[in-house]
C-alpha atoms as a PDB file:
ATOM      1  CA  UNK A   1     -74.775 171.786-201.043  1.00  0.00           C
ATOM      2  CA  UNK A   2     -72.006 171.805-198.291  1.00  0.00           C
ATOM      3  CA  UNK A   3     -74.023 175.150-197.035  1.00  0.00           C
ATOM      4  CA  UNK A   4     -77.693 173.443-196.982  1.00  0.00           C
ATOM      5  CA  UNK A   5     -76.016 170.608-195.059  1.00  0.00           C
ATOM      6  CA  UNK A   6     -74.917 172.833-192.480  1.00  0.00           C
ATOM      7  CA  UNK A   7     -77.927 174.974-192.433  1.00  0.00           C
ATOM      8  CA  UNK A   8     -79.781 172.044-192.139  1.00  0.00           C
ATOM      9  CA  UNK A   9     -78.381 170.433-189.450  1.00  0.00           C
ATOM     10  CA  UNK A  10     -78.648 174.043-187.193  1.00  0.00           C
ATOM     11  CA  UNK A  11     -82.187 173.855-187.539  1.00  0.00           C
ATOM     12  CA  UNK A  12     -83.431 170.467-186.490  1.00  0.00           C
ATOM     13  CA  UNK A  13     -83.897 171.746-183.195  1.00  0.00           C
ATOM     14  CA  UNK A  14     -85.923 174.540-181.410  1.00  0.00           C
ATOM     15  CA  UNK A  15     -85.761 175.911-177.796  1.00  0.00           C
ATOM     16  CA  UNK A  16     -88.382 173.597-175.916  1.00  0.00           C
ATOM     17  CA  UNK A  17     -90.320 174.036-172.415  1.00  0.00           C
ATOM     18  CA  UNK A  18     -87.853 175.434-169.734  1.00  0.00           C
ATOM     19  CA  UNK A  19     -85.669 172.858-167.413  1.00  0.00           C
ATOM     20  CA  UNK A  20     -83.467 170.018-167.871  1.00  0.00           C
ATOM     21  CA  UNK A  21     -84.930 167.572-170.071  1.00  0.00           C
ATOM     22  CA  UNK A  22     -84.301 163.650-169.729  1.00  0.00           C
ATOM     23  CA  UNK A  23     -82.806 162.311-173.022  1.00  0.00           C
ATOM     24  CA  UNK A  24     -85.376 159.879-174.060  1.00  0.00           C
ATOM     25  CA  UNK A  25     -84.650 156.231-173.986  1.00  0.00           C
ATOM     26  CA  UNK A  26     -82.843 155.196-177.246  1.00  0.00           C
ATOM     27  CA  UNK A  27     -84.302 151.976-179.347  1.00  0.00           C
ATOM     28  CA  UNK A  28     -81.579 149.981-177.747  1.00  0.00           C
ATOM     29  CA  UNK A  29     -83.981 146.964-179.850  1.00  0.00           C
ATOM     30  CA  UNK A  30     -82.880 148.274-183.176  1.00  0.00           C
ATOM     31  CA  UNK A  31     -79.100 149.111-182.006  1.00  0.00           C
ATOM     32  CA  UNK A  32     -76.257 146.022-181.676  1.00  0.00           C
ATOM     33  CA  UNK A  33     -73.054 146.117-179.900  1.00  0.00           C
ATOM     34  CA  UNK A  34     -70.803 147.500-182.414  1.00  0.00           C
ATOM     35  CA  UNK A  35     -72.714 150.386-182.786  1.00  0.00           C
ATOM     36  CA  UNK A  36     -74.123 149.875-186.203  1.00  0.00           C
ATOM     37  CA  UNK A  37     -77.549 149.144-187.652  1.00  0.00           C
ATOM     38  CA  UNK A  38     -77.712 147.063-190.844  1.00  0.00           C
ATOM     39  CA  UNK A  39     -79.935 148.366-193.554  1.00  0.00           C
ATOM     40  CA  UNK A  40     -83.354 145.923-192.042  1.00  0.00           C
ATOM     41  CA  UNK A  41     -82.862 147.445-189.028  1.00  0.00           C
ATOM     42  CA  UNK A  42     -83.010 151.054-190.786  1.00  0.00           C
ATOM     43  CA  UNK A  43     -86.531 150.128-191.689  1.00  0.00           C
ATOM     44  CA  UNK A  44     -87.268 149.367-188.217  1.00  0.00           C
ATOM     45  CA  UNK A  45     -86.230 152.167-187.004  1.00  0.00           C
ATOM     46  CA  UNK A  46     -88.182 154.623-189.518  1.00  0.00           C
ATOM     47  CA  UNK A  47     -91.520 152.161-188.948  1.00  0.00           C
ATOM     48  CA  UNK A  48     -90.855 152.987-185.123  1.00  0.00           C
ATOM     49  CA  UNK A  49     -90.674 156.587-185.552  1.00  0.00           C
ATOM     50  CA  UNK A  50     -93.626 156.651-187.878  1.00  0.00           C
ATOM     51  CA  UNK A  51     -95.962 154.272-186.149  1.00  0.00           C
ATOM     52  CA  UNK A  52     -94.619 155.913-182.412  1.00  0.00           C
ATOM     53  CA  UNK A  53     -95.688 159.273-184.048  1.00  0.00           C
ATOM     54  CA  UNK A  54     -98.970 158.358-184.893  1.00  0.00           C
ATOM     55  CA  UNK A  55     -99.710 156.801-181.779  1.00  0.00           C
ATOM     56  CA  UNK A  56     -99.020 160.272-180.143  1.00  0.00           C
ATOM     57  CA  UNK A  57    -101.488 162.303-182.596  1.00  0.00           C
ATOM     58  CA  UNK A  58    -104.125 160.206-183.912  1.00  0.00           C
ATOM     59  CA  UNK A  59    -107.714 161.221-182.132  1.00  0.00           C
ATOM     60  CA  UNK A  60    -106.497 164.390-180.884  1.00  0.00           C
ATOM     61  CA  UNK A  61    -109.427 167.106-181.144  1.00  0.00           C
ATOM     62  CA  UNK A  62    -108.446 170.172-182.906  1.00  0.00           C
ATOM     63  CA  UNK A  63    -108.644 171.971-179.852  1.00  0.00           C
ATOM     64  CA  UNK A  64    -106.022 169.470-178.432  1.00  0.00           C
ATOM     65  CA  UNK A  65    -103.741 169.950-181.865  1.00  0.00           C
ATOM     66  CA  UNK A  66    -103.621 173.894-181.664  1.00  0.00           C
ATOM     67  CA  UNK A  67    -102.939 174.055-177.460  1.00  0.00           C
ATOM     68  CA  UNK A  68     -99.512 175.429-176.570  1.00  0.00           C
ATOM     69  CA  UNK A  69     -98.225 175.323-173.160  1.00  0.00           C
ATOM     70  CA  UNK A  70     -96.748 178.778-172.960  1.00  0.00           C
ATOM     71  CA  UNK A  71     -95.937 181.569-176.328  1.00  0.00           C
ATOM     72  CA  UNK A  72     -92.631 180.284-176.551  1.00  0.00           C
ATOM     73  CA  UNK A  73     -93.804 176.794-177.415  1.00  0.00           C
ATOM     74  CA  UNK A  74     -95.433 175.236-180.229  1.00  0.00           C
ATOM     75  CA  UNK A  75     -98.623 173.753-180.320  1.00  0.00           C
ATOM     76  CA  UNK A  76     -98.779 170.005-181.757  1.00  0.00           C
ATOM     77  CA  UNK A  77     -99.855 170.906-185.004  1.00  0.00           C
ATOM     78  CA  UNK A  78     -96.849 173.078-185.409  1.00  0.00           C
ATOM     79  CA  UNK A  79     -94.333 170.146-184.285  1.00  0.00           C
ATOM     80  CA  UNK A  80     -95.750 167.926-186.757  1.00  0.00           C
ATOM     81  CA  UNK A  81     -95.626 170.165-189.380  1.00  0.00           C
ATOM     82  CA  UNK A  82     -92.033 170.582-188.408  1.00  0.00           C
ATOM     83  CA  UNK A  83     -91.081 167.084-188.716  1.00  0.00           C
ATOM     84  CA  UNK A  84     -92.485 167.071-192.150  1.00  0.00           C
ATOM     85  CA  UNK A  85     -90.697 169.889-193.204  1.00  0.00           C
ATOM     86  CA  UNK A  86     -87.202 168.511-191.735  1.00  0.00           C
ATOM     87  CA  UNK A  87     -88.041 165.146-193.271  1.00  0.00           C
ATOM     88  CA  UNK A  88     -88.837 166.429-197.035  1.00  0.00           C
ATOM     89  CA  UNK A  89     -85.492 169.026-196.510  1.00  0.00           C
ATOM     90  CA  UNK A  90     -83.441 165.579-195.436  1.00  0.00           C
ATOM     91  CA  UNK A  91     -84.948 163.581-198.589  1.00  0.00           C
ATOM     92  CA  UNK A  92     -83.815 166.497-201.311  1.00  0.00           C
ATOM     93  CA  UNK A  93     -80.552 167.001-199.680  1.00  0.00           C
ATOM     94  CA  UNK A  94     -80.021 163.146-199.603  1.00  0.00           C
ATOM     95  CA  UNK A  95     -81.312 163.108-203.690  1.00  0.00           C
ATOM     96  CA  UNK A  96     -78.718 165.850-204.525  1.00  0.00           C
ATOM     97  CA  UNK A  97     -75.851 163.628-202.579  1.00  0.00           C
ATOM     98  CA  UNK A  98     -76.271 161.073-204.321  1.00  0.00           C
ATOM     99  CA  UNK A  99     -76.854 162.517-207.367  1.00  0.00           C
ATOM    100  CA  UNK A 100     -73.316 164.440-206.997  1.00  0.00           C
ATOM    101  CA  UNK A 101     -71.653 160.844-206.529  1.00  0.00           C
ATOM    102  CA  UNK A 102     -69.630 158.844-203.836  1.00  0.00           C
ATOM    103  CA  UNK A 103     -66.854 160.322-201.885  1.00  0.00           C
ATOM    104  CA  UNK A 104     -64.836 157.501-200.648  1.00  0.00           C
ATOM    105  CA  UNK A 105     -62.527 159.870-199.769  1.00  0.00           C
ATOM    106  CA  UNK A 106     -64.123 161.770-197.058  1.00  0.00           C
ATOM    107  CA  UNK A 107     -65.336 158.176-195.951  1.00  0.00           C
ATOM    108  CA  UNK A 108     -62.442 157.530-194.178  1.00  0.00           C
ATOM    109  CA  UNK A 109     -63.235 160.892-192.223  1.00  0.00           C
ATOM    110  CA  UNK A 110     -66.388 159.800-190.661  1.00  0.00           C
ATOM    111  CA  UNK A 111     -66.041 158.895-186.674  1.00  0.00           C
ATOM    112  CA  UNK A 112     -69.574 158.858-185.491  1.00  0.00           C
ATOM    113  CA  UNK A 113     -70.840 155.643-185.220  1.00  0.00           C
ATOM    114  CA  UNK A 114     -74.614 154.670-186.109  1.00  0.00           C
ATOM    115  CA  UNK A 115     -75.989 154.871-182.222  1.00  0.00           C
ATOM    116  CA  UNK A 116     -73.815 157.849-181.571  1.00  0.00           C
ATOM    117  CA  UNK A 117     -76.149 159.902-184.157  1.00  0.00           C
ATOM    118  CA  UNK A 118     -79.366 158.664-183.055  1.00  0.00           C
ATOM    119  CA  UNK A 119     -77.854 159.341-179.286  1.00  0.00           C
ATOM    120  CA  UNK A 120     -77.272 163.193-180.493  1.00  0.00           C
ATOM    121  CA  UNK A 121     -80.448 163.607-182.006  1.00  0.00           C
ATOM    122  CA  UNK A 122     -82.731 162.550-179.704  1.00  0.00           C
ATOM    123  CA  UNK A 123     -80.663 164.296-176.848  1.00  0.00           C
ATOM    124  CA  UNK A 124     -83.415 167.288-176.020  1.00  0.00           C
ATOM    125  CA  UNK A 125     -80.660 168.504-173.596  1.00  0.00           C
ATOM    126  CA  UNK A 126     -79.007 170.797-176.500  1.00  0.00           C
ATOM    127  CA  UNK A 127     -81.788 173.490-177.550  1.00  0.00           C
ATOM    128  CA  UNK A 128     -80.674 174.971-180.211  1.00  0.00           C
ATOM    129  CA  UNK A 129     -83.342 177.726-182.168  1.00  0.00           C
ATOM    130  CA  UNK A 130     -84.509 176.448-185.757  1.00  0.00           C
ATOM    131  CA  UNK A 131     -84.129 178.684-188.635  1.00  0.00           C
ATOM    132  CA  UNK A 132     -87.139 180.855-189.618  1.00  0.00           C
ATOM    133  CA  UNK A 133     -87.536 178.425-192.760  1.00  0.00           C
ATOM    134  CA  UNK A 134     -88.204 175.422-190.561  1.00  0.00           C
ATOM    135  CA  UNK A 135     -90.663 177.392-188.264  1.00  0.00           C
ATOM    136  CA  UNK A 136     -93.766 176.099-188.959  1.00  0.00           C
ATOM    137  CA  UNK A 137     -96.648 177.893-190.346  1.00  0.00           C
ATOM    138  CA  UNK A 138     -99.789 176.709-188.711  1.00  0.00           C
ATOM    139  CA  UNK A 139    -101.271 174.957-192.004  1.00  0.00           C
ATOM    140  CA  UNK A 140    -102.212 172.063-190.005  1.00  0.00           C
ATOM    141  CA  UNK A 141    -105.481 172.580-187.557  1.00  0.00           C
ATOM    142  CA  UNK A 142    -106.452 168.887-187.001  1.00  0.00           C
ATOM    143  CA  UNK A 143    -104.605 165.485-186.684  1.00  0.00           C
ATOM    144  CA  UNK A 144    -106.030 163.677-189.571  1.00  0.00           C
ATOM    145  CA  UNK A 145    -104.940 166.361-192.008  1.00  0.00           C
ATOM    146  CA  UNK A 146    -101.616 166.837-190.088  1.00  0.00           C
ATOM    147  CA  UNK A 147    -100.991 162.863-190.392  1.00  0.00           C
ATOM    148  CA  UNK A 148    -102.506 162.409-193.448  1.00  0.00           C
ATOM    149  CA  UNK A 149     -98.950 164.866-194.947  1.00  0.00           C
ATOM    150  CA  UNK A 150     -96.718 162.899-192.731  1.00  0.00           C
ATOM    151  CA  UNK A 151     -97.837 159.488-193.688  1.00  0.00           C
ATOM    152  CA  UNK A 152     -97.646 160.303-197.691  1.00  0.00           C
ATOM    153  CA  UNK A 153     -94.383 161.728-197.716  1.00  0.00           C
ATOM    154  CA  UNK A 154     -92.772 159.313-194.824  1.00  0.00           C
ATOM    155  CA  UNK A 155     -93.869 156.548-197.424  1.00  0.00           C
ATOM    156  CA  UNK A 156     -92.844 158.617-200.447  1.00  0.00           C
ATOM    157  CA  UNK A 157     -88.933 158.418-198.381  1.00  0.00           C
ATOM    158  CA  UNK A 158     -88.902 155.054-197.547  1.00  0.00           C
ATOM    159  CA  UNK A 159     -90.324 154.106-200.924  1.00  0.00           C
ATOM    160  CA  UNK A 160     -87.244 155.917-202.448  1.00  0.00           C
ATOM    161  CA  UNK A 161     -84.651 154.071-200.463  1.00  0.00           C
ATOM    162  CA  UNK A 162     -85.588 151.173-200.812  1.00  0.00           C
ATOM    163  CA  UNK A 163     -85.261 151.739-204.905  1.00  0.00           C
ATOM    164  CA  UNK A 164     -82.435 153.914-203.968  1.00  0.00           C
ATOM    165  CA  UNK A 165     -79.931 151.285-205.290  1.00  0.00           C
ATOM    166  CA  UNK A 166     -76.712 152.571-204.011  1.00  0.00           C
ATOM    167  CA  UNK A 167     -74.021 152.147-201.101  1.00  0.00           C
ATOM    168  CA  UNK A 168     -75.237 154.867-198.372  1.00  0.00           C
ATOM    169  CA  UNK A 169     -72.454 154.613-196.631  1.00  0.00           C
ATOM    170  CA  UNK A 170     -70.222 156.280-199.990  1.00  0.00           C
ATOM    171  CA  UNK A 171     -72.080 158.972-199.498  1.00  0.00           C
ATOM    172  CA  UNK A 172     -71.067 161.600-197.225  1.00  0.00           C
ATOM    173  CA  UNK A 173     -72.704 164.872-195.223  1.00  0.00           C
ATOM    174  CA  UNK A 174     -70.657 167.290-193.239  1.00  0.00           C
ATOM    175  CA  UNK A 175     -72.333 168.562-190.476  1.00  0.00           C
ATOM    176  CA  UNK A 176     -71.021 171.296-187.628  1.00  0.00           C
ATOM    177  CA  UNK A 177     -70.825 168.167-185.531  1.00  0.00           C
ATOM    178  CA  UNK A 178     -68.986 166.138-188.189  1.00  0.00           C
ATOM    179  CA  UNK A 179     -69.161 163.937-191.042  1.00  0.00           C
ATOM    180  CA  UNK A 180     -71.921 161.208-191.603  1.00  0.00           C
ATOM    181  CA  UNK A 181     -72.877 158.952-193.846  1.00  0.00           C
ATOM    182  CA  UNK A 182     -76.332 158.852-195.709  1.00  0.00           C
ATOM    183  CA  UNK A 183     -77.258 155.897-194.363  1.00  0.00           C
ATOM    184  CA  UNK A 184     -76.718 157.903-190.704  1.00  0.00           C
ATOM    185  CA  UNK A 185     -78.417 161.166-192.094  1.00  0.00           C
ATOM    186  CA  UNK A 186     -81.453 158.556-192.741  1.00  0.00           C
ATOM    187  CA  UNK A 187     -81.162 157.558-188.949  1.00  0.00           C
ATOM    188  CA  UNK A 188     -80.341 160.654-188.082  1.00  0.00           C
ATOM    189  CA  UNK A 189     -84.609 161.661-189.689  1.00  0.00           C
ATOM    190  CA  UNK A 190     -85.876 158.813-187.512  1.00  0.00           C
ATOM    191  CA  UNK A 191     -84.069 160.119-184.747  1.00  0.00           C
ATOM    192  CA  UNK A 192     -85.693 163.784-185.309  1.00  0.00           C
ATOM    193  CA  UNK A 193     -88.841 162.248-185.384  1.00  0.00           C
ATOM    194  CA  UNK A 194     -88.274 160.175-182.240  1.00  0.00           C
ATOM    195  CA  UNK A 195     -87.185 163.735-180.672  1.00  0.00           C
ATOM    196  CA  UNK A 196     -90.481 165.733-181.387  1.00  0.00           C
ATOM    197  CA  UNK A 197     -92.646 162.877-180.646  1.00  0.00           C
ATOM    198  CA  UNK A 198     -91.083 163.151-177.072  1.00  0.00           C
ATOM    199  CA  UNK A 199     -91.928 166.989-177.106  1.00  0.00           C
ATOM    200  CA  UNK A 200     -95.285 166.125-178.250  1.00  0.00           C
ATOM    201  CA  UNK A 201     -96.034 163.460-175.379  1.00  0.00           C
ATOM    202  CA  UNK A 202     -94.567 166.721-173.041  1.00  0.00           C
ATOM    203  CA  UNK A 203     -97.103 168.942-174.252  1.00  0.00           C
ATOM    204  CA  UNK A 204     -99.837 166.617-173.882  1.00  0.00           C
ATOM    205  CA  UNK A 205     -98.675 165.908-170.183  1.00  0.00           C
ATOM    206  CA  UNK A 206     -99.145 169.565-169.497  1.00  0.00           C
ATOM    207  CA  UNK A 207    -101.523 169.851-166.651  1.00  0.00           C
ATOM    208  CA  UNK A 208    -103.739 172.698-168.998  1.00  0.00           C
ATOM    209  CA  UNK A 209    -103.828 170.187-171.909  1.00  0.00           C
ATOM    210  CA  UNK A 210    -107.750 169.850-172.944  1.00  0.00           C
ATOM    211  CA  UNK A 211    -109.437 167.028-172.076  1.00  0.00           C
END
């Protein structure tokens, strides 16, 4: 388990469009001073993402889904289908956590606070090249069939935590970049999505993007 965290957590970013990239403006709405989110706001947050997400792709042509700004970039299509992939890899890895049982002990480890993970993952500054299992495939040619396998399984996650009964902060992931909790690994899937969707509204900015 320790080594799918840490696999994991290597590949929930790829090398994006060359430059310095602007860290997107955080949901300072959903954060509060201490630096926590309580488990409504949680909710909030993973509505944002979704709803933020399908504001981006909904009624893009198929043409539109499949452009790519240059070969080193994906193409929409591909960056949703990445997302899905990170999000159903986050779910299992969150179901075998819990199913292993609470570690109260490396609790006391954890110094990241709740808006310093969302902070880290939706920092596009750090490029780092995902794995060749998160690379998407390019099963996805059009949005509604692209959304239609984000929307299930986003619901499918959110139906699970809520039934999840269990303290997600006794539950801990080690990361390269340190321990969280699974309540933060949950923000810390909102925040990928929140990340992409940025990349997304990037590649539909290009200036070759079809009409």
């Amino acid at each position: 388990m320790k080594i799918l965290i840490i696999f994991l957590s290597l590949a929930f970013f790829y090398p994006e469009s060359a430059g310095n990239i602007e860290c997107p403006k955080e949901s300072d709405d959903l954060l509060v001073a201490n630096g926590s989110m309580d488990i409504k706001d949680i909710f909030e947050y993973l509505d944002e993402t979704k709803e933020s997400l399908e504001a981006s792709v909904n009624d893009l042509s198929a043409e539109q889904m499949q452009f790519k700004p240059d070969d080193e970039s994906w193409s929409v299509a591909q960056i949703v289908e990445h997302i899905i992939t990170v999000e159903g890899a986050l779910k299992s890895m969150l179901e075998a956590k819990i199913q292993a049982g609470e570690n109260l002990v490396q609790k006391s480890e954890i110094k990241m606070s709740d808006d310093d993970v969302v902070a880290l993952i939706t920092n596009r500054t750090e490029k780092i090249k995902t794995q060749d299992q998160f690379q998407p495939s390019g099963k996805f040619s059009e949005a509604d069939e692209a959304m239609e396998a984000f929307e299930d399984q986003r619901e499918d996650i959110v139906e699970w935590l809520k039934g999840a009964e269990v303290d997600m902060r006794n539950y801990v992931n080690e990361f390269p970049f340190g321990k969280i909790d699974a309540y933060q690994t949950v923000l810390f899937m909102a925040g990928h999505t929140e990340r992409h969707t940025a990349q997304i509204e990037e590649v539909k900015a290009n200036p070759d993007f079809p009409e």
